[in-house]
N, C-alpha and C. Protein backbone atom coordinates (compact mmCIF):
# COMPACT_ATOMS: atom_id res chain seq x y z
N UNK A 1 -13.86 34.50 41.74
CA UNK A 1 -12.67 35.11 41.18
C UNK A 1 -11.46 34.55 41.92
N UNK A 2 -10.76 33.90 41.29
CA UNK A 2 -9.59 33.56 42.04
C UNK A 2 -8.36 34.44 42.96
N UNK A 3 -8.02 34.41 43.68
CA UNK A 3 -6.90 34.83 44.50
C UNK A 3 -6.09 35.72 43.44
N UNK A 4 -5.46 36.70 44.19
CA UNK A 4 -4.44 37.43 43.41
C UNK A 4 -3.29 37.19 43.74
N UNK A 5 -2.13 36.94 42.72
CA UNK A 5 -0.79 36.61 43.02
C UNK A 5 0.35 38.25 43.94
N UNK A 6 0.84 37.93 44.50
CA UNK A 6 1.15 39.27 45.43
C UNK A 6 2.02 40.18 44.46
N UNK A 7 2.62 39.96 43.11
CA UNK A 7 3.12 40.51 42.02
C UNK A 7 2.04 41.61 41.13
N UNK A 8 0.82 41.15 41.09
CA UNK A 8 -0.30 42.02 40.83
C UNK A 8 -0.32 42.94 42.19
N UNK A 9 -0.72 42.80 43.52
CA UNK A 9 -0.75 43.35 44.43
C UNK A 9 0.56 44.72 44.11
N UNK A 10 1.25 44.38 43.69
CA UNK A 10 2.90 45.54 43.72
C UNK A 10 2.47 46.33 42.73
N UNK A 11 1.82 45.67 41.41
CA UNK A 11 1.32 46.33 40.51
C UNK A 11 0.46 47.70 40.81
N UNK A 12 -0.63 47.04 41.28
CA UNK A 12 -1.61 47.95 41.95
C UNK A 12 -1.07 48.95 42.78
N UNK A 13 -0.22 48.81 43.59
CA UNK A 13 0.71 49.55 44.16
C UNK A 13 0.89 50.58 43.02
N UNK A 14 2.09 50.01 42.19
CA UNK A 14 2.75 51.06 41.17
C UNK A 14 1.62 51.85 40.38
N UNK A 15 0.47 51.35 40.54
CA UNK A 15 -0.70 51.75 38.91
C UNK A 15 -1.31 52.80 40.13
N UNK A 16 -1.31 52.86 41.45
CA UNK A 16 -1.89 53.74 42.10
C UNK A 16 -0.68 54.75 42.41
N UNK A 17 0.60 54.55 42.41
CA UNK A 17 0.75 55.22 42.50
C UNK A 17 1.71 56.60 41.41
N UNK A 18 1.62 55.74 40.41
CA UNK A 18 1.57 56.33 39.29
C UNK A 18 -0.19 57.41 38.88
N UNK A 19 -1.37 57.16 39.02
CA UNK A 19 -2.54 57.68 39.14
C UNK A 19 -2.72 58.86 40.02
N UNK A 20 -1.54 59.06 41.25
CA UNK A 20 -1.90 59.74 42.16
C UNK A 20 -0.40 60.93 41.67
N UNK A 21 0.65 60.84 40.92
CA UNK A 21 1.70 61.66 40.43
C UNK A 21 1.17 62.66 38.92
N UNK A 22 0.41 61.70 38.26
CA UNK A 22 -0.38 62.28 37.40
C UNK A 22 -1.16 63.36 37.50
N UNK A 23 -2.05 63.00 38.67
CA UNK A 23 -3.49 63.90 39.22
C UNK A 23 -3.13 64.75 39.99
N UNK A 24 -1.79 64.60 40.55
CA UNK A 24 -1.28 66.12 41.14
C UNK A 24 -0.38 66.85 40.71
N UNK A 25 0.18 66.09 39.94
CA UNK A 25 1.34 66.99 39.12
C UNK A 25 1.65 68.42 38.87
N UNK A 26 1.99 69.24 39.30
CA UNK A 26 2.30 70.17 39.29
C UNK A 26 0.95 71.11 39.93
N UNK A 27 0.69 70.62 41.22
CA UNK A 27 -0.61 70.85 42.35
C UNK A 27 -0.14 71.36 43.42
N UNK A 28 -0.01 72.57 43.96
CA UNK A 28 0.05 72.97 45.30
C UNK A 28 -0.91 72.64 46.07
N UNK A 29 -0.25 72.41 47.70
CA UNK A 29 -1.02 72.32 48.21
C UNK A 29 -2.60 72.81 48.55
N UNK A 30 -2.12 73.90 48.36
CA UNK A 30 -3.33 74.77 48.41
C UNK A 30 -4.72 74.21 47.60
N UNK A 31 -4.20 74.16 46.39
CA UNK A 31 -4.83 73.34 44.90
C UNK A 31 -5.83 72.09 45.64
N UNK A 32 -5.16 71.28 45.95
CA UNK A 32 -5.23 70.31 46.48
C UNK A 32 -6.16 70.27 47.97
N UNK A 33 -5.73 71.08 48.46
CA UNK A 33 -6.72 71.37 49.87
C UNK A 33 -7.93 71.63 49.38
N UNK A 34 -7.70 72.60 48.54
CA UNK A 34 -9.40 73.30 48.05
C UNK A 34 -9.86 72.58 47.11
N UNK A 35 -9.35 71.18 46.36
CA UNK A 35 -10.31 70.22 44.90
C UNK A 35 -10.63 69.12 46.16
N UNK A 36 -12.10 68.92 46.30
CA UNK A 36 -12.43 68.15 47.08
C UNK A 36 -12.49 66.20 46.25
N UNK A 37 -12.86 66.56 45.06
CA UNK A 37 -12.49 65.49 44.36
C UNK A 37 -11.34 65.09 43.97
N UNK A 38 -10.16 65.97 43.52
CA UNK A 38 -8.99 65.77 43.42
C UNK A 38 -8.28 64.79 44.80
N UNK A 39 -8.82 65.80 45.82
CA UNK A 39 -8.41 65.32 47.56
C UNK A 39 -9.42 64.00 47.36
N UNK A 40 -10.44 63.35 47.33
CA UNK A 40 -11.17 62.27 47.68
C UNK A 40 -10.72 61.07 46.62
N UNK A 41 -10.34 61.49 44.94
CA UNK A 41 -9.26 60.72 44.39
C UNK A 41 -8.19 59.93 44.96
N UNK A 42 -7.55 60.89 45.33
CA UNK A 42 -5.86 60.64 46.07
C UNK A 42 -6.01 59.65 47.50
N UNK A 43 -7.05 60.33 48.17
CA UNK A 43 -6.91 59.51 49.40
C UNK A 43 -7.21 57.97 49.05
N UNK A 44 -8.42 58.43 48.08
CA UNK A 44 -8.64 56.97 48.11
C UNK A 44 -7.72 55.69 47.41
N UNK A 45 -6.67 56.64 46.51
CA UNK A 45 -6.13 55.95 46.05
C UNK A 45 -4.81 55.07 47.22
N UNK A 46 -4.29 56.42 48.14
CA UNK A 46 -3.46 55.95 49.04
C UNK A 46 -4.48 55.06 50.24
N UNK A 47 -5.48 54.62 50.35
CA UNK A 47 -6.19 53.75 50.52
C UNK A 47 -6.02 52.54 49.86
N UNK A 48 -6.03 51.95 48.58
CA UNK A 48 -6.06 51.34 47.60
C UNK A 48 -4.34 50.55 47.68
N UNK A 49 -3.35 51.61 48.30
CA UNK A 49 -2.02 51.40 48.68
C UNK A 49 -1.95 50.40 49.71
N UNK A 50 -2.21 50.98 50.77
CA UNK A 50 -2.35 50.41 51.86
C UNK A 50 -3.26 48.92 51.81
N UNK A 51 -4.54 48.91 51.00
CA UNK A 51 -5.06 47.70 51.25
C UNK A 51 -4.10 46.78 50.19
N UNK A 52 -2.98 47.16 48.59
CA UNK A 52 -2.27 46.07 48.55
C UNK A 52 -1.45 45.29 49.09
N UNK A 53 -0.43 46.72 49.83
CA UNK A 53 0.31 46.25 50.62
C UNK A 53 0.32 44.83 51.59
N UNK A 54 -1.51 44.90 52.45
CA UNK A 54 -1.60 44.62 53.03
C UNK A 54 -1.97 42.97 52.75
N UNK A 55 -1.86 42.50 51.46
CA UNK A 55 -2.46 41.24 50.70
C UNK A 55 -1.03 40.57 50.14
N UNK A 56 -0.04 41.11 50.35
CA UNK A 56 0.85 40.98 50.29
C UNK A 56 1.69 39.64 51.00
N UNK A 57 1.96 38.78 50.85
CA UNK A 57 2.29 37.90 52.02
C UNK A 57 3.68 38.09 52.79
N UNK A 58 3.63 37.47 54.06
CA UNK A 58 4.23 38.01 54.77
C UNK A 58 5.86 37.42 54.77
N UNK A 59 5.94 36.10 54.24
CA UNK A 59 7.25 36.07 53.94
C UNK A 59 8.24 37.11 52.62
N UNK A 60 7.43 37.64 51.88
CA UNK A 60 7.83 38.52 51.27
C UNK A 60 8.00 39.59 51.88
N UNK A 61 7.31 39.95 52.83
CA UNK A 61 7.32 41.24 53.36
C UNK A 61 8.66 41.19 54.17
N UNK A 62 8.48 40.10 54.63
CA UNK A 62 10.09 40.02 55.82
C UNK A 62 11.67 40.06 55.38
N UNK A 63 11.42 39.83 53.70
CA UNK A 63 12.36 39.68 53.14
C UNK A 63 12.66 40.82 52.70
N UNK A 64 11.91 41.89 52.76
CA UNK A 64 12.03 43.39 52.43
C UNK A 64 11.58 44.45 53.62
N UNK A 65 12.51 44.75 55.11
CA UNK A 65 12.39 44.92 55.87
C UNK A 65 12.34 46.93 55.62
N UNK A 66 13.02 47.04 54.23
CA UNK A 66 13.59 48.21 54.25
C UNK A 66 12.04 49.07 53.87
N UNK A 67 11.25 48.17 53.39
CA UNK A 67 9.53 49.29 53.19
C UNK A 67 8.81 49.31 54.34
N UNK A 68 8.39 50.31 54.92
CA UNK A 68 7.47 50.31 55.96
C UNK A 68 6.15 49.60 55.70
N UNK A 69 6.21 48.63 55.96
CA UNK A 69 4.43 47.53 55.58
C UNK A 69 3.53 48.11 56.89
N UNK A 70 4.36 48.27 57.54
CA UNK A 70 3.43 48.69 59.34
C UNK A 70 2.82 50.17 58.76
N UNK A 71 3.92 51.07 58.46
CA UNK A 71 2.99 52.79 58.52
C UNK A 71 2.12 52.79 57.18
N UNK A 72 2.13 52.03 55.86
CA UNK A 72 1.62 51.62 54.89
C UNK A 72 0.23 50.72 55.73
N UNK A 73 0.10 50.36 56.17
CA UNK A 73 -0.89 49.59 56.79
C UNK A 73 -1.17 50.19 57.61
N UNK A 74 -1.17 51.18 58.46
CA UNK A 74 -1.49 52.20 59.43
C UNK A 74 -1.93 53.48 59.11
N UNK A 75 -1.76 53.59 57.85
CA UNK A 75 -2.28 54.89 57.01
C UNK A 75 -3.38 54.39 56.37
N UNK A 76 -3.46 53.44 56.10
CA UNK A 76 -4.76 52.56 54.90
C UNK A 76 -5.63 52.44 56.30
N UNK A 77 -5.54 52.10 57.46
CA UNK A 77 -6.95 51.86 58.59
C UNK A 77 -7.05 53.20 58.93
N UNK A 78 -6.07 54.04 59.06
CA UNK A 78 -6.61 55.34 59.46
C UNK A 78 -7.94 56.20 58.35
N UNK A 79 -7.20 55.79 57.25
CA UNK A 79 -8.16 56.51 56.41
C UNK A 79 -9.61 55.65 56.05
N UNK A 80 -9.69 54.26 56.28
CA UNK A 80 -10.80 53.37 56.74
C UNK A 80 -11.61 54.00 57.54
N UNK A 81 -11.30 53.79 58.67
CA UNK A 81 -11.51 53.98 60.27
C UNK A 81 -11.73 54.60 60.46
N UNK A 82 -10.71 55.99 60.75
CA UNK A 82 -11.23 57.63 61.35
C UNK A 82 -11.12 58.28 60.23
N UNK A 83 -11.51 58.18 59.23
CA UNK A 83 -12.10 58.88 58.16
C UNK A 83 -11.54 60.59 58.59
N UNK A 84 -12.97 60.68 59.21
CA UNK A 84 -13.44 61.81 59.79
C UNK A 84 -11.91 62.87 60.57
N UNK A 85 -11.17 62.22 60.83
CA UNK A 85 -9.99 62.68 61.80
C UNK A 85 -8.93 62.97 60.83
N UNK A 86 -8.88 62.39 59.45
CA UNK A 86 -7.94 62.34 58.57
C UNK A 86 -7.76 64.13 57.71
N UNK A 87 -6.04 64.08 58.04
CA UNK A 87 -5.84 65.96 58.04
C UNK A 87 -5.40 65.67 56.35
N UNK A 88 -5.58 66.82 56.19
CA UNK A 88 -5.04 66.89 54.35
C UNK A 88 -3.63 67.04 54.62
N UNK A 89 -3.21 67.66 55.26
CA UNK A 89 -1.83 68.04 54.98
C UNK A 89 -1.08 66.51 55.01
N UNK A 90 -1.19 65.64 55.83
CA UNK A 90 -0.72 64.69 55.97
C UNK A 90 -1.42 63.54 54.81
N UNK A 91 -2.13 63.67 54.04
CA UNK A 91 -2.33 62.91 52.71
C UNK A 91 -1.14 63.66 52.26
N UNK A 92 -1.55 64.94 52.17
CA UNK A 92 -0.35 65.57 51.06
C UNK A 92 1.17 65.73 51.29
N UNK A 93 1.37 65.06 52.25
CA UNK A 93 2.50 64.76 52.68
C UNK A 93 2.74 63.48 52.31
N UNK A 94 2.36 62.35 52.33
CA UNK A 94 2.35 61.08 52.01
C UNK A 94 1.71 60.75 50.21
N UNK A 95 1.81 61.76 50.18
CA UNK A 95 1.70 61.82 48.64
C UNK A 95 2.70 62.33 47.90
N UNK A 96 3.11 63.17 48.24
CA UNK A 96 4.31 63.62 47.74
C UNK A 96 5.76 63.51 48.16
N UNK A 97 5.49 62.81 49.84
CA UNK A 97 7.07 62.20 49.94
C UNK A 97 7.05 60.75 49.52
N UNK A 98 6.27 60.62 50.68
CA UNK A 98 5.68 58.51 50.58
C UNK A 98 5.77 57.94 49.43
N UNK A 99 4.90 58.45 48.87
CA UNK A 99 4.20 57.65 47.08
C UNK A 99 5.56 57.16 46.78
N UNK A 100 6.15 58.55 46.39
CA UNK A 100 7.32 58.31 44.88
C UNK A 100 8.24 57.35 45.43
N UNK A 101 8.73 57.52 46.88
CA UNK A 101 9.59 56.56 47.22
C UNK A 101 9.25 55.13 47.17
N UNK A 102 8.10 55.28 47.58
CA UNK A 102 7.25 53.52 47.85
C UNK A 102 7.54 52.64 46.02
N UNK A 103 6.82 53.70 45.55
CA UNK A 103 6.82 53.26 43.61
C UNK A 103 8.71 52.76 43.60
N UNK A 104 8.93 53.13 43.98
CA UNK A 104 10.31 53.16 43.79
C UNK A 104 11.19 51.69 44.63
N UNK A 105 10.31 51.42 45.86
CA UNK A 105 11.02 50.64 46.54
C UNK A 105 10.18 49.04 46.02
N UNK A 106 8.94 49.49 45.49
CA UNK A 106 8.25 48.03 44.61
C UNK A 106 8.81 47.71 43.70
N UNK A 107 9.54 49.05 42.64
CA UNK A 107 10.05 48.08 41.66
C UNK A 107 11.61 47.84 42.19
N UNK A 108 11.69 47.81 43.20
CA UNK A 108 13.25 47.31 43.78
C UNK A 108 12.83 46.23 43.93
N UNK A 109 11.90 45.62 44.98
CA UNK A 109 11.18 44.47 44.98
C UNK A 109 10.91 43.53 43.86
N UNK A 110 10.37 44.11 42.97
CA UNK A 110 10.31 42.95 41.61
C UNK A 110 11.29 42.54 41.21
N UNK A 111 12.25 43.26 41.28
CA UNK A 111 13.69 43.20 40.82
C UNK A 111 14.31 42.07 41.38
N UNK A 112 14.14 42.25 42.72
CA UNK A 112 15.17 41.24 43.71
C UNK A 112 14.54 39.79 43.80
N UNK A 113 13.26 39.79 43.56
CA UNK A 113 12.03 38.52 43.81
C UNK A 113 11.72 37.93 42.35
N UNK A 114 12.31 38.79 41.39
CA UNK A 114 12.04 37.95 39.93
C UNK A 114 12.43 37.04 39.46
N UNK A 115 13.11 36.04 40.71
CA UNK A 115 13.67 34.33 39.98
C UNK A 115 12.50 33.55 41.08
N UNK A 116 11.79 34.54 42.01
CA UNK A 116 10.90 33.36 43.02
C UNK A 116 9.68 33.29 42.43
N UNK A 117 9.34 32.10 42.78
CA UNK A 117 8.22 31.28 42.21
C UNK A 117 6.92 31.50 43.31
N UNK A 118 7.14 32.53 44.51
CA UNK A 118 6.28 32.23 45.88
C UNK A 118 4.83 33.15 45.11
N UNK A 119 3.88 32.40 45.20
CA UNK A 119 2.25 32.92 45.22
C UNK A 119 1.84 34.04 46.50
């Protein structure tokens, strides 16, 4: 399968995090604490975040200093990694502040990068 262009990568971004505004939409926390699939959805989707981010190349990334690529990439190994250590409240915090802004700062990104030709 060939390589993915880092414009799909943003995609995936937006398609996850459009998937994860849907599935909680109008979800209290509470809701959310107690749907163990709802909760194993989401994380995995802000998983799914973090690993585009992270495929992302890095002269693009430098050129957009204003998205956190580091705590986006530090939230995707945490939820890898220490699984086990990972608190709900803090998905559901990064779901409902993080997400919408992030969706928001990718398609700023397409915006500003849509005359470059970089793979």
């Amino acid at each position: 399968m060939p390589p993915r262009v880092w414009r799909e990568r943003v995609q995936d971004i937006l398609d996850r995090a459009s998937a994860i505004r849907q599935s909680t939409e109008g979800t209290s926390f509470a809701e959310f604490a107690g749907d163990a699939d709802m909760r194993d959805a989401n994380t995995h989707r802000v998983m799914l975040i973090g690993e585009a981010a992270n495929s992302i190349p890095e002269a693009i990334r430098d050129r957009h200093p204003e998205i956190p690529w580091r705590r986006i990439r530090d939230m995707r190994n945490v939820l890898v990694h220490i699984y086990f250590a990972v608190r709900v409240a803090r998905v559901w915090e990064t779901i409902e502040r993080d997400v919408p802004e992030l969706a928001r700062q990718m398609r700023e990104l397409l915006a500003a990068e849509a005359g470059t030709d970089e793979q």
